[in-house]
C-alpha atoms as a PDB file:
ATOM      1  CA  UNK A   1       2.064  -9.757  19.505  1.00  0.00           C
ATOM      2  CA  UNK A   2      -1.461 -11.683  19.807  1.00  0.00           C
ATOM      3  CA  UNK A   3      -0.926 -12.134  23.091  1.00  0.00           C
ATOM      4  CA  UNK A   4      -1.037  -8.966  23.544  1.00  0.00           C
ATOM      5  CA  UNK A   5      -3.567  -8.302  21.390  1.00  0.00           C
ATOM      6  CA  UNK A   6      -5.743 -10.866  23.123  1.00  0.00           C
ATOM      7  CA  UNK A   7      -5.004  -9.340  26.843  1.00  0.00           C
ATOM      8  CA  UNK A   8      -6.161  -5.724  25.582  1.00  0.00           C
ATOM      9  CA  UNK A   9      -9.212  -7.063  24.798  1.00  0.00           C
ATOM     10  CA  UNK A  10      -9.906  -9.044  27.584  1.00  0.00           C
ATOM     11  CA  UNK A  11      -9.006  -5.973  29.581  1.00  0.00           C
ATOM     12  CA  UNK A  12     -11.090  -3.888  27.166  1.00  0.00           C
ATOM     13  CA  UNK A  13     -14.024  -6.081  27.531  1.00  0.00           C
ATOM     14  CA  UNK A  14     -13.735  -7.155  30.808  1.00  0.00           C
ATOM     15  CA  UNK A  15     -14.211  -3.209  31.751  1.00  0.00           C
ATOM     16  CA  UNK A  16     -16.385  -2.730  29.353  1.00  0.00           C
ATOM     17  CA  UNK A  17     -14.207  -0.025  27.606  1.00  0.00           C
ATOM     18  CA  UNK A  18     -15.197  -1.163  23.581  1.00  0.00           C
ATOM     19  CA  UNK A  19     -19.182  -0.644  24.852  1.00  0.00           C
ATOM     20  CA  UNK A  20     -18.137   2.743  26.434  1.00  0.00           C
ATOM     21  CA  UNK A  21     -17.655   6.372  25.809  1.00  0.00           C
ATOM     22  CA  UNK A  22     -13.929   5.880  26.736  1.00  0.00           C
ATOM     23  CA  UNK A  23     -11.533   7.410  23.639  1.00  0.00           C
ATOM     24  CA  UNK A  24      -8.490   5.360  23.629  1.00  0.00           C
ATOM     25  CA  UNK A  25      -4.985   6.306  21.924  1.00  0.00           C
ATOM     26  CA  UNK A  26      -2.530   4.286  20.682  1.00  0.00           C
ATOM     27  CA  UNK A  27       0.724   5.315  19.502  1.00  0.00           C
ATOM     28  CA  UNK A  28       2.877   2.065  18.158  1.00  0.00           C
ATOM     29  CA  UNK A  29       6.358   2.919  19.486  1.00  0.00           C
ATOM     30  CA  UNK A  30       8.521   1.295  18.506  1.00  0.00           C
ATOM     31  CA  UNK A  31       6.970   0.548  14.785  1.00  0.00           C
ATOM     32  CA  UNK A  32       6.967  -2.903  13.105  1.00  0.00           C
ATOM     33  CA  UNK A  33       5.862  -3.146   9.499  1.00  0.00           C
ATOM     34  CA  UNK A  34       3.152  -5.994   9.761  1.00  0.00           C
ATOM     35  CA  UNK A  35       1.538  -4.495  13.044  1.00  0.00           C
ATOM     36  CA  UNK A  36      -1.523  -6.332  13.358  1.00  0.00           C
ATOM     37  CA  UNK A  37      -4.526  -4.654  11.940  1.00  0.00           C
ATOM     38  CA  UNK A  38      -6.910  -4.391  14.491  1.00  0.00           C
ATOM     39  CA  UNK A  39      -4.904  -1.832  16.435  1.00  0.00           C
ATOM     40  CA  UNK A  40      -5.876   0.287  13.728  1.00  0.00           C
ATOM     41  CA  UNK A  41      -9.697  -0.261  13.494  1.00  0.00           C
ATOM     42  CA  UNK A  42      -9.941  -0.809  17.803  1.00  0.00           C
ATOM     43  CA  UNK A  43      -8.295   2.781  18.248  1.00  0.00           C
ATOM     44  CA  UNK A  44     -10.016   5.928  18.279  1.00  0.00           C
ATOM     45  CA  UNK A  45      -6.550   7.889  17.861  1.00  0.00           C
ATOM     46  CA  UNK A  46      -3.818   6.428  16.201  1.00  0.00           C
ATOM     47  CA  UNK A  47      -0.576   8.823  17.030  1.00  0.00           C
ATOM     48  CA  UNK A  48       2.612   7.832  15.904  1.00  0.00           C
ATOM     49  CA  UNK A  49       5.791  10.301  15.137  1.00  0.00           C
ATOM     50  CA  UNK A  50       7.461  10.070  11.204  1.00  0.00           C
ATOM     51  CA  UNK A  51       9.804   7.486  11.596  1.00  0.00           C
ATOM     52  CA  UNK A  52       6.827   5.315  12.817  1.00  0.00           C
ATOM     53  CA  UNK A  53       4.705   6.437   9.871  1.00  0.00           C
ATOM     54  CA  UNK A  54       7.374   5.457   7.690  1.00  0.00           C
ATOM     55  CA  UNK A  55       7.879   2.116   8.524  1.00  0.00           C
ATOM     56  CA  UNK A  56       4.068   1.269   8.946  1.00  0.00           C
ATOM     57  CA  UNK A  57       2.906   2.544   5.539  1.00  0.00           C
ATOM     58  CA  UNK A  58       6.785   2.334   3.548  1.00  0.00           C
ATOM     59  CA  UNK A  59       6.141   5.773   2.485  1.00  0.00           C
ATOM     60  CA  UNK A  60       8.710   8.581   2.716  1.00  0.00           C
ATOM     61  CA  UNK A  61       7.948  11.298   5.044  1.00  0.00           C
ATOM     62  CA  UNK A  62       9.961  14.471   5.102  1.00  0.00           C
ATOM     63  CA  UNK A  63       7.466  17.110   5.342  1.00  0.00           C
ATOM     64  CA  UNK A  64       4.006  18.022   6.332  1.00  0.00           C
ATOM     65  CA  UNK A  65       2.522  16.978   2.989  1.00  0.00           C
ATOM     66  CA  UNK A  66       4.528  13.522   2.955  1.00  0.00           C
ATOM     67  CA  UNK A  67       2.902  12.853   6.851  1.00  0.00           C
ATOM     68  CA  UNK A  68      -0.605  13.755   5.172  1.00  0.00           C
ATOM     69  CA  UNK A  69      -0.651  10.905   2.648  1.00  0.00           C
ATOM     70  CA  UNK A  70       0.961   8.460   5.306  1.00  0.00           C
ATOM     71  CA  UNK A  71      -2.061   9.521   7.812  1.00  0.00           C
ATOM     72  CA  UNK A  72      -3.852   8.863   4.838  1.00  0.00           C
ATOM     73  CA  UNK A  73      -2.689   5.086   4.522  1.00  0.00           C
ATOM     74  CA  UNK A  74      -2.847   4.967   8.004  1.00  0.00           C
ATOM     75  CA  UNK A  75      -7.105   6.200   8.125  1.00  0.00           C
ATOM     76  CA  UNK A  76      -7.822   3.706   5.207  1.00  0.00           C
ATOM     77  CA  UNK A  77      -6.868   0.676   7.482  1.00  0.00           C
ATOM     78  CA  UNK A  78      -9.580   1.448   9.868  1.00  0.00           C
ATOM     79  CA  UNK A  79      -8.582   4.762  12.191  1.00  0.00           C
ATOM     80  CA  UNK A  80     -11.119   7.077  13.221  1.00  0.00           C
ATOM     81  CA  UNK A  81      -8.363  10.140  13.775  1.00  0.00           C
ATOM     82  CA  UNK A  82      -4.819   9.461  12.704  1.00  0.00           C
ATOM     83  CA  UNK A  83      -1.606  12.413  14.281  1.00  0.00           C
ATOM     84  CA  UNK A  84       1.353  12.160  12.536  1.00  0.00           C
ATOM     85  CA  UNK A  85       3.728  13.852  14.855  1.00  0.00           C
ATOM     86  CA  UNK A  86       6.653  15.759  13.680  1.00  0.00           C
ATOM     87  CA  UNK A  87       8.714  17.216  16.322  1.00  0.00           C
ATOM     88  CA  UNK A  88       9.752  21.161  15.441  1.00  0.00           C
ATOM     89  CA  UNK A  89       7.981  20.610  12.569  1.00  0.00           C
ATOM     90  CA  UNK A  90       4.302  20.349  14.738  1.00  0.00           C
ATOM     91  CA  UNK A  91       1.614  17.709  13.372  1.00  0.00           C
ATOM     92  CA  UNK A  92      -0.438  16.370  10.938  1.00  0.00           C
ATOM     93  CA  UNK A  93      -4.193  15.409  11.412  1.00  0.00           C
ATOM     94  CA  UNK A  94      -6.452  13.702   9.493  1.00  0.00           C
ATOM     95  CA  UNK A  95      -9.779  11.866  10.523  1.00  0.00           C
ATOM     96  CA  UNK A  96     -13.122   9.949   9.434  1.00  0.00           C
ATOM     97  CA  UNK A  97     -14.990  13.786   9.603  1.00  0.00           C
ATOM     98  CA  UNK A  98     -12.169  15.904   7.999  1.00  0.00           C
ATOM     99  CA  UNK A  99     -10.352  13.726   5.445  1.00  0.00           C
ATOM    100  CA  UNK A 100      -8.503  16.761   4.561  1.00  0.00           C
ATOM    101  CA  UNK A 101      -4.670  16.267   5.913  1.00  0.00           C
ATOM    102  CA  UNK A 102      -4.177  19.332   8.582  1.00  0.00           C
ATOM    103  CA  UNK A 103      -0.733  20.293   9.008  1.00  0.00           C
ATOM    104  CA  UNK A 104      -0.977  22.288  13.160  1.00  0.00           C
ATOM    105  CA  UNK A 105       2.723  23.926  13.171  1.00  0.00           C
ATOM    106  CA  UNK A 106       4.096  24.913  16.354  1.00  0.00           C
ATOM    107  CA  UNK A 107       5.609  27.931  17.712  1.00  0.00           C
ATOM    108  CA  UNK A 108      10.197  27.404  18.169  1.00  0.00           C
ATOM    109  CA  UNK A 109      10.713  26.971  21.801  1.00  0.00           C
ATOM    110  CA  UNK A 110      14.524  26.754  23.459  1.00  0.00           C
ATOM    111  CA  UNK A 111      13.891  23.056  25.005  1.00  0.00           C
ATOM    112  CA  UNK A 112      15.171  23.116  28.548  1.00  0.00           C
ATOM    113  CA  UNK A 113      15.077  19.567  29.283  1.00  0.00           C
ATOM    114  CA  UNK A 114      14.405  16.812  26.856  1.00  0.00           C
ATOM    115  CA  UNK A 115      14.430  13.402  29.532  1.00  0.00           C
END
């Protein structure tokens, strides 16, 4: 993983992306536990689905209100803006500005095509 770490911010630096106005997302698919902390703090989004937020902060989340303290966890570690994703169920948001977890729900669709 520092390998990869270390080529990001080569790249990042080398293009002058961490001195820029550039807003990067990262979303940690697939989730390990001990995912190494400065993808939190060099991230302006952090999205990740549930499952993901489970396994990074070993929190339950079965509902809006459980995704809102994991995005919680999640903004303490550095995060500017942290989505919780949570498919039918919509989103959760939380950032830096509005600490406040915001649960966006989405309207039922009929999914056509799911690949």
């Amino acid at each position: 993983m520092n390998r990869v770490l270390a080529k990001r911010d080569n790249y990042f630096r080398d293009n002058q992306i961490l001195d820029s106005p550039v807003k990067t997302l990262f979303n940690p698919a697939p989730a390990i536990a001990d995912l190494d902390p400065q993808f939190y703090t060099l991230s302006d989004v952090f999205c990740c689905n549930e499952s993901e937020a489970e396994i990074l902060t070993s929190l339950a989340v079965g509902s809006p209100a459980d995704a809102g303290k994991a995005a919680l966890v999640i903004m303490e570690r550095g995060c500017q803006v942290v989505i919780i994703t949570l498919g039918a169920e919509g989103c959760v948001v939380v950032s830096q500005t509005e600490p406040a977890p915001k649960h966006i729900p989405t309207d039922k669709v009929k999914a056509v095509d799911t690949t």
